[in-house]
N, C-alpha and C. Protein backbone atom coordinates (compact mmCIF):
# COMPACT_ATOMS: atom_id res chain seq x y z
N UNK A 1 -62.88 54.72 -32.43
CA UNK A 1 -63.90 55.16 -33.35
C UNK A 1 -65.27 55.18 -32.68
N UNK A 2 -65.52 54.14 -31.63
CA UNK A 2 -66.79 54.06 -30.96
C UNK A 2 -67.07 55.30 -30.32
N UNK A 3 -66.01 56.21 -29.12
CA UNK A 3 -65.74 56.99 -28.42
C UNK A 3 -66.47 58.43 -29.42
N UNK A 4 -65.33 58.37 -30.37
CA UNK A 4 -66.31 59.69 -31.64
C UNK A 4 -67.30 59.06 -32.13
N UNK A 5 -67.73 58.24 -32.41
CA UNK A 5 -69.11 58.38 -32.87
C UNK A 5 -70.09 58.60 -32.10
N UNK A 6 -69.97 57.98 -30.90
CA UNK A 6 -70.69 58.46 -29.64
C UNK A 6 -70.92 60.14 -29.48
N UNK A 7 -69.88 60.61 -29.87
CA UNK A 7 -69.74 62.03 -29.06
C UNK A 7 -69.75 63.27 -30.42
N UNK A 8 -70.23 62.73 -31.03
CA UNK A 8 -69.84 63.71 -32.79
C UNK A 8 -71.95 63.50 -33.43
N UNK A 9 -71.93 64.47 -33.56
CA UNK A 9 -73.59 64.39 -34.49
C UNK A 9 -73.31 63.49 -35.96
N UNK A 10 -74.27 62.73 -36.54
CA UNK A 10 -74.25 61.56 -37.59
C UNK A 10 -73.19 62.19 -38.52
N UNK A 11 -73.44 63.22 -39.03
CA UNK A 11 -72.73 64.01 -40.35
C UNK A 11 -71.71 64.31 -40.01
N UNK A 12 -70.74 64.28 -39.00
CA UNK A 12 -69.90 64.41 -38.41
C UNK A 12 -68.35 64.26 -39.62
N UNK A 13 -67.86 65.21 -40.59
CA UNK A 13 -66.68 64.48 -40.92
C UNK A 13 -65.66 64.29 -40.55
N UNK A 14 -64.85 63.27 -40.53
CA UNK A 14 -63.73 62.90 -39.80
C UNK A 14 -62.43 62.74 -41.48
N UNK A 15 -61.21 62.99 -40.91
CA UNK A 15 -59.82 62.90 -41.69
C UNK A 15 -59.38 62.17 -40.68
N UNK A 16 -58.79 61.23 -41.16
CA UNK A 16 -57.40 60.15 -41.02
C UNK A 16 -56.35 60.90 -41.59
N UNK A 17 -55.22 61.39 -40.63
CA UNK A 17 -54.36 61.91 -41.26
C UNK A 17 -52.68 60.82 -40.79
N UNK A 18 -52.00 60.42 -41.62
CA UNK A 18 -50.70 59.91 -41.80
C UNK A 18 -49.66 61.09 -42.00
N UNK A 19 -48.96 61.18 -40.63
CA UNK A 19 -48.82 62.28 -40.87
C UNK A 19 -46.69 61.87 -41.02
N UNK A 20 -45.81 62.45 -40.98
CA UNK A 20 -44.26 62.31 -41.50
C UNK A 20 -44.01 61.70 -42.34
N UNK A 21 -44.69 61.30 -43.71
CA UNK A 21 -44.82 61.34 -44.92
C UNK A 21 -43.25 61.35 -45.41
N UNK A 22 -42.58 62.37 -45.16
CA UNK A 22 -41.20 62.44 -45.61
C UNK A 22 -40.07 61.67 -44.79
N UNK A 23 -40.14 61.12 -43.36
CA UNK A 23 -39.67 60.25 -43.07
C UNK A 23 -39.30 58.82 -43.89
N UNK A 24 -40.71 58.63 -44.50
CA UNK A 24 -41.11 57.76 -45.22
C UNK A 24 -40.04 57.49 -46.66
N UNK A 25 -40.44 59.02 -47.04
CA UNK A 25 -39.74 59.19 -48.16
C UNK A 25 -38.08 58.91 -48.38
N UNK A 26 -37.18 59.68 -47.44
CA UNK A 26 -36.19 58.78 -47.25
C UNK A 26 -35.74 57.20 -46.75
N UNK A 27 -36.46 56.74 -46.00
CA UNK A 27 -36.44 55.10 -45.51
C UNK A 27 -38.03 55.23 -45.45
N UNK A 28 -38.31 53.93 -46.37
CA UNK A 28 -39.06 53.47 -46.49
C UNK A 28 -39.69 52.15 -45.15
N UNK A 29 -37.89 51.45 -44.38
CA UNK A 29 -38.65 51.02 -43.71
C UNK A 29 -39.60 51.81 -42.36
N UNK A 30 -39.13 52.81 -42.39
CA UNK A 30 -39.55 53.87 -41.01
C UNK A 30 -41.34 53.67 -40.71
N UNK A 31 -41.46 52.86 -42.20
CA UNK A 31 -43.07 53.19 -42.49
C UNK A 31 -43.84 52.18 -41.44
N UNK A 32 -44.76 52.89 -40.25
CA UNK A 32 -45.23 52.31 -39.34
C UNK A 32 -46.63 51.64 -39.63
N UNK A 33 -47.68 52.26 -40.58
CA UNK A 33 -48.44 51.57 -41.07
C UNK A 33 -48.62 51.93 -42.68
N UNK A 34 -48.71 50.98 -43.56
CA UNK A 34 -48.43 51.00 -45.37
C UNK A 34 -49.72 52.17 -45.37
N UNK A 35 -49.39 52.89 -46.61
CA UNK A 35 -50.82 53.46 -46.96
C UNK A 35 -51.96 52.80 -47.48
N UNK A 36 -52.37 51.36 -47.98
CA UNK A 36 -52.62 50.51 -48.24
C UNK A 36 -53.83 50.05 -47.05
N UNK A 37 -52.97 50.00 -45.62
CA UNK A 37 -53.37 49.82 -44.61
C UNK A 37 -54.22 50.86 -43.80
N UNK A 38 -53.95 52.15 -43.90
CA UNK A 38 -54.75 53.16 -43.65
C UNK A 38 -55.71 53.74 -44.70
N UNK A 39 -55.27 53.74 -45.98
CA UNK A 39 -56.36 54.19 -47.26
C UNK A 39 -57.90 52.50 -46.50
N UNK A 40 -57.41 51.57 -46.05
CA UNK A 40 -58.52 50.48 -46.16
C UNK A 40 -59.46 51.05 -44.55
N UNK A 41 -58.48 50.76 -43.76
CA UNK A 41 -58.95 51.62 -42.25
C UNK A 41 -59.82 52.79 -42.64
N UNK A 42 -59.48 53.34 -43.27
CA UNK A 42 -60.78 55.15 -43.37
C UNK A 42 -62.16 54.75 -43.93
N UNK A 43 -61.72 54.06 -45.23
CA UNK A 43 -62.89 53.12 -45.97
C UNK A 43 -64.06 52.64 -44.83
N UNK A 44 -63.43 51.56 -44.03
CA UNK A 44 -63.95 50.80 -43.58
C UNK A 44 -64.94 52.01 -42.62
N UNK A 45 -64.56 52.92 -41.81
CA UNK A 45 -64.38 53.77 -41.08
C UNK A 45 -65.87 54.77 -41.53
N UNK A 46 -65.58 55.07 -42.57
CA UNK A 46 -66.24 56.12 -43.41
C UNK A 46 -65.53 57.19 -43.19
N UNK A 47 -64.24 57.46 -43.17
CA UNK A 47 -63.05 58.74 -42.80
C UNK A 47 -63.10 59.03 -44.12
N UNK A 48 -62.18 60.12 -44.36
CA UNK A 48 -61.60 60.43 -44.96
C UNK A 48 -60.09 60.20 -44.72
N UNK A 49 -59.20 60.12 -46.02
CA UNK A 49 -57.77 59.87 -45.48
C UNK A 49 -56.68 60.71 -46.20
N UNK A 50 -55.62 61.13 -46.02
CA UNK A 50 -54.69 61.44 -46.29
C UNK A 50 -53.41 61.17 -45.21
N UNK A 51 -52.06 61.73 -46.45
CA UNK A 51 -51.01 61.49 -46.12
C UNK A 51 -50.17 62.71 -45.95
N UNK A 52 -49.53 63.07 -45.00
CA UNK A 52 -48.81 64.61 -44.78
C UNK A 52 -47.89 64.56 -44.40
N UNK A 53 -46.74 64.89 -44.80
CA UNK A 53 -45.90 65.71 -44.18
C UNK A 53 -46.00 67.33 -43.81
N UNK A 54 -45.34 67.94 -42.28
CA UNK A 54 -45.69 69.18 -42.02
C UNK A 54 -44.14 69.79 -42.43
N UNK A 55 -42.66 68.89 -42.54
CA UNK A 55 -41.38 69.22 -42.64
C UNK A 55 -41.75 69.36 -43.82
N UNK A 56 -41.87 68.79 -45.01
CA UNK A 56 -41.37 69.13 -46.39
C UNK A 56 -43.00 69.96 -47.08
N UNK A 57 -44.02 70.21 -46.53
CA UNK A 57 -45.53 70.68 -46.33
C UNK A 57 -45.88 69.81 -47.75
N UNK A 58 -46.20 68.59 -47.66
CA UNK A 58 -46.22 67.89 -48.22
C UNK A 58 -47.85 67.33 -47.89
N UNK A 59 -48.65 67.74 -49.09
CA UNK A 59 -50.69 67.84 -48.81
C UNK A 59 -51.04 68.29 -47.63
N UNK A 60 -50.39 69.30 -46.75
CA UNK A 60 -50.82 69.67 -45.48
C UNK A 60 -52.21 70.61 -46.06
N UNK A 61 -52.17 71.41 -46.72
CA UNK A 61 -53.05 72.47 -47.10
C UNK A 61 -53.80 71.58 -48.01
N UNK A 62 -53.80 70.91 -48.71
CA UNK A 62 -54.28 70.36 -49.40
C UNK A 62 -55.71 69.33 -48.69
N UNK A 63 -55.08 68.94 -48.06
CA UNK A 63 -55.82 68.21 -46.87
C UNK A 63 -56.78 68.91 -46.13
N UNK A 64 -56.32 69.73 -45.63
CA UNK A 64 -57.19 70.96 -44.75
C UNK A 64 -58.41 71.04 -46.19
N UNK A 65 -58.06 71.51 -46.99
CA UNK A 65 -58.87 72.25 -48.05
C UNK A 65 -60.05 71.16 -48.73
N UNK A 66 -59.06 69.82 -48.61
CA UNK A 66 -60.32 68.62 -48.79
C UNK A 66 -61.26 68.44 -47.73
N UNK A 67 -60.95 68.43 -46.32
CA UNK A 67 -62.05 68.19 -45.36
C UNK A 67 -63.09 69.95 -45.37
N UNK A 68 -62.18 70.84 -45.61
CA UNK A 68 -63.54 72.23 -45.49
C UNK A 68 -64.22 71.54 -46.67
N UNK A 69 -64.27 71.36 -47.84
CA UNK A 69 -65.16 71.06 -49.04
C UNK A 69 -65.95 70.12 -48.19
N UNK A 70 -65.36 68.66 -47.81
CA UNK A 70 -66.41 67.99 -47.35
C UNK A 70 -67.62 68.45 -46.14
N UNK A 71 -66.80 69.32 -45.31
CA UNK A 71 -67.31 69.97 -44.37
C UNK A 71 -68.80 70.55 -44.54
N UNK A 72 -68.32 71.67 -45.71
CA UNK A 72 -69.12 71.87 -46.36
C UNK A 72 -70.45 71.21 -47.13
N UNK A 73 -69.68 69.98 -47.58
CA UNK A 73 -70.68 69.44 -48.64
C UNK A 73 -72.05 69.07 -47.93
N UNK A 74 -71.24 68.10 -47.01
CA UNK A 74 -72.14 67.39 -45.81
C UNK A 74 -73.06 68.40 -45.11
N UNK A 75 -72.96 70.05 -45.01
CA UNK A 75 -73.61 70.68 -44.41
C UNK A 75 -74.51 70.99 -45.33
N UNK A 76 -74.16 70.81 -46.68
CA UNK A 76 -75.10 71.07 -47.41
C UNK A 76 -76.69 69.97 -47.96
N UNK A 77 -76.24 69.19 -47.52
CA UNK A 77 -76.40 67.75 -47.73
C UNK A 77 -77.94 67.82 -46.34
N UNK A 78 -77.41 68.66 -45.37
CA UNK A 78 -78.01 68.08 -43.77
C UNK A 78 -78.99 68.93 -44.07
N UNK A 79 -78.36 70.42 -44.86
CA UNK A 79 -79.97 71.30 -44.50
C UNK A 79 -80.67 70.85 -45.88
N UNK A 80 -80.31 70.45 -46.78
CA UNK A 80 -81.93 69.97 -47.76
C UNK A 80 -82.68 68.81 -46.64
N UNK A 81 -81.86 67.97 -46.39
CA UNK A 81 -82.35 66.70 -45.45
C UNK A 81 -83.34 67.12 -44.18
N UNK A 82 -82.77 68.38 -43.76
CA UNK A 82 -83.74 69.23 -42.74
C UNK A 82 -85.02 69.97 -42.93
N UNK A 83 -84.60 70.40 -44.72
CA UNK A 83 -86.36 70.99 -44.76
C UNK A 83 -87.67 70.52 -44.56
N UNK A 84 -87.87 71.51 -44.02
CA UNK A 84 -89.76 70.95 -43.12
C UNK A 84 -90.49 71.58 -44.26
N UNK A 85 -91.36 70.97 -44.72
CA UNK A 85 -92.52 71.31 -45.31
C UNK A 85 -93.22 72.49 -45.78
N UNK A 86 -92.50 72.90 -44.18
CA UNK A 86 -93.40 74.62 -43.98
C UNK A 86 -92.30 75.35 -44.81
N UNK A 87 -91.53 74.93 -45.18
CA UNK A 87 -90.87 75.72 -45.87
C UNK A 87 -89.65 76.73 -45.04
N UNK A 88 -89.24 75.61 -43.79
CA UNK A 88 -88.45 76.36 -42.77
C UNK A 88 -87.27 75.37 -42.86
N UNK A 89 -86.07 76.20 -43.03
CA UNK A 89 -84.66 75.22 -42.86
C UNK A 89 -84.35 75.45 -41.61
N UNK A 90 -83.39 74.05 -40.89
CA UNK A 90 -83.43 74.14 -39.56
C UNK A 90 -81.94 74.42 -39.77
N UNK A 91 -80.99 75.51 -39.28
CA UNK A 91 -79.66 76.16 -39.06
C UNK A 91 -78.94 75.69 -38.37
N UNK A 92 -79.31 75.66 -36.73
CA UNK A 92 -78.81 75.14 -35.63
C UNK A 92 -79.77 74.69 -34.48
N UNK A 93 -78.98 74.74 -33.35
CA UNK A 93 -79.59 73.93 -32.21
C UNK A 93 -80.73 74.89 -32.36
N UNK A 94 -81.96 74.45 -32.76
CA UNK A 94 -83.35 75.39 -32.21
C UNK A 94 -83.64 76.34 -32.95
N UNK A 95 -82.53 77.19 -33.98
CA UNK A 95 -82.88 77.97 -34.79
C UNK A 95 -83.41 77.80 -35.85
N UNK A 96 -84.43 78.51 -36.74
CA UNK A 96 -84.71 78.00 -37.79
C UNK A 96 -85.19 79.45 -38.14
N UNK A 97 -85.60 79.67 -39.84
CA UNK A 97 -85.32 80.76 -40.48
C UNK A 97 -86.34 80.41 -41.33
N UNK A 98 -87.55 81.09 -41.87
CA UNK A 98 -88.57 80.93 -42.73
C UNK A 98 -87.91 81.03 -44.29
N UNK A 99 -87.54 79.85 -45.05
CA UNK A 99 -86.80 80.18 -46.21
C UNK A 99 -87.43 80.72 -47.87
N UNK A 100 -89.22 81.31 -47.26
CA UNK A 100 -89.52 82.10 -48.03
C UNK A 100 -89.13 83.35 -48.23
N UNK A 101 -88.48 83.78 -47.31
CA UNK A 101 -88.00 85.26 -47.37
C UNK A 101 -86.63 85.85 -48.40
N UNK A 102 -86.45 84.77 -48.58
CA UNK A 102 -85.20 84.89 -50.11
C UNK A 102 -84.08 84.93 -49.34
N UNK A 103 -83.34 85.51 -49.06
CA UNK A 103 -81.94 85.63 -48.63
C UNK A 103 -81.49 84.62 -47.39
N UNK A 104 -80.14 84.52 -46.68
CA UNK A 104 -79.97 83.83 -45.82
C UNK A 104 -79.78 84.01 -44.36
């Protein structure tokens, strides 16, 4: 976790993904760490978490579709946090866009 945080910008979102889910589902002991144990790990983490299977597509899309929202959210989140005064949102590395001009 040190390694990505180092190397990822603050807003950075991250998924914890558990992934053969359906292994699980037939033998339960197969289960290498409880969900219990990883739902607390992401917490602690500030992850996000889920559980997948890709054999039975079991929250695969579902998952994907929760981190774009957050993806999203958080980007939305960075450019109010970015507005300057002047009334300029900052986009990317160096770019910035006068956000009196109405459109995007």
């Amino acid at each position: 976790m040190d390694e990505i945080r180092q190397n990822t910008e603050p807003y950075c979102v991250i998924m914890l993904i558990g992934n053969k889910v359906d292994m699980v589902e037939r033998n339960n002991n197969r289960r290498e760490v409880s969900y219990e144990e990883g739902k607390l790990f992401a917490a602690e983490n500030k992850l996000m978490f889920a559980e997948t299977s890709a054999l039975s597509n079991t929250k695969v899309s579902e998952s994907f579709e929760d981190l774009l929202q957050e993806i999203y959210n958080e980007k939305r989140k960075v450019s109010r946090i970015q507005k300057k005064p002047n009334n300029a949102i900052i986009l990317g590395q160096g770019y910035s866009k006068n956000d009196s001009k109405g459109c995007c």
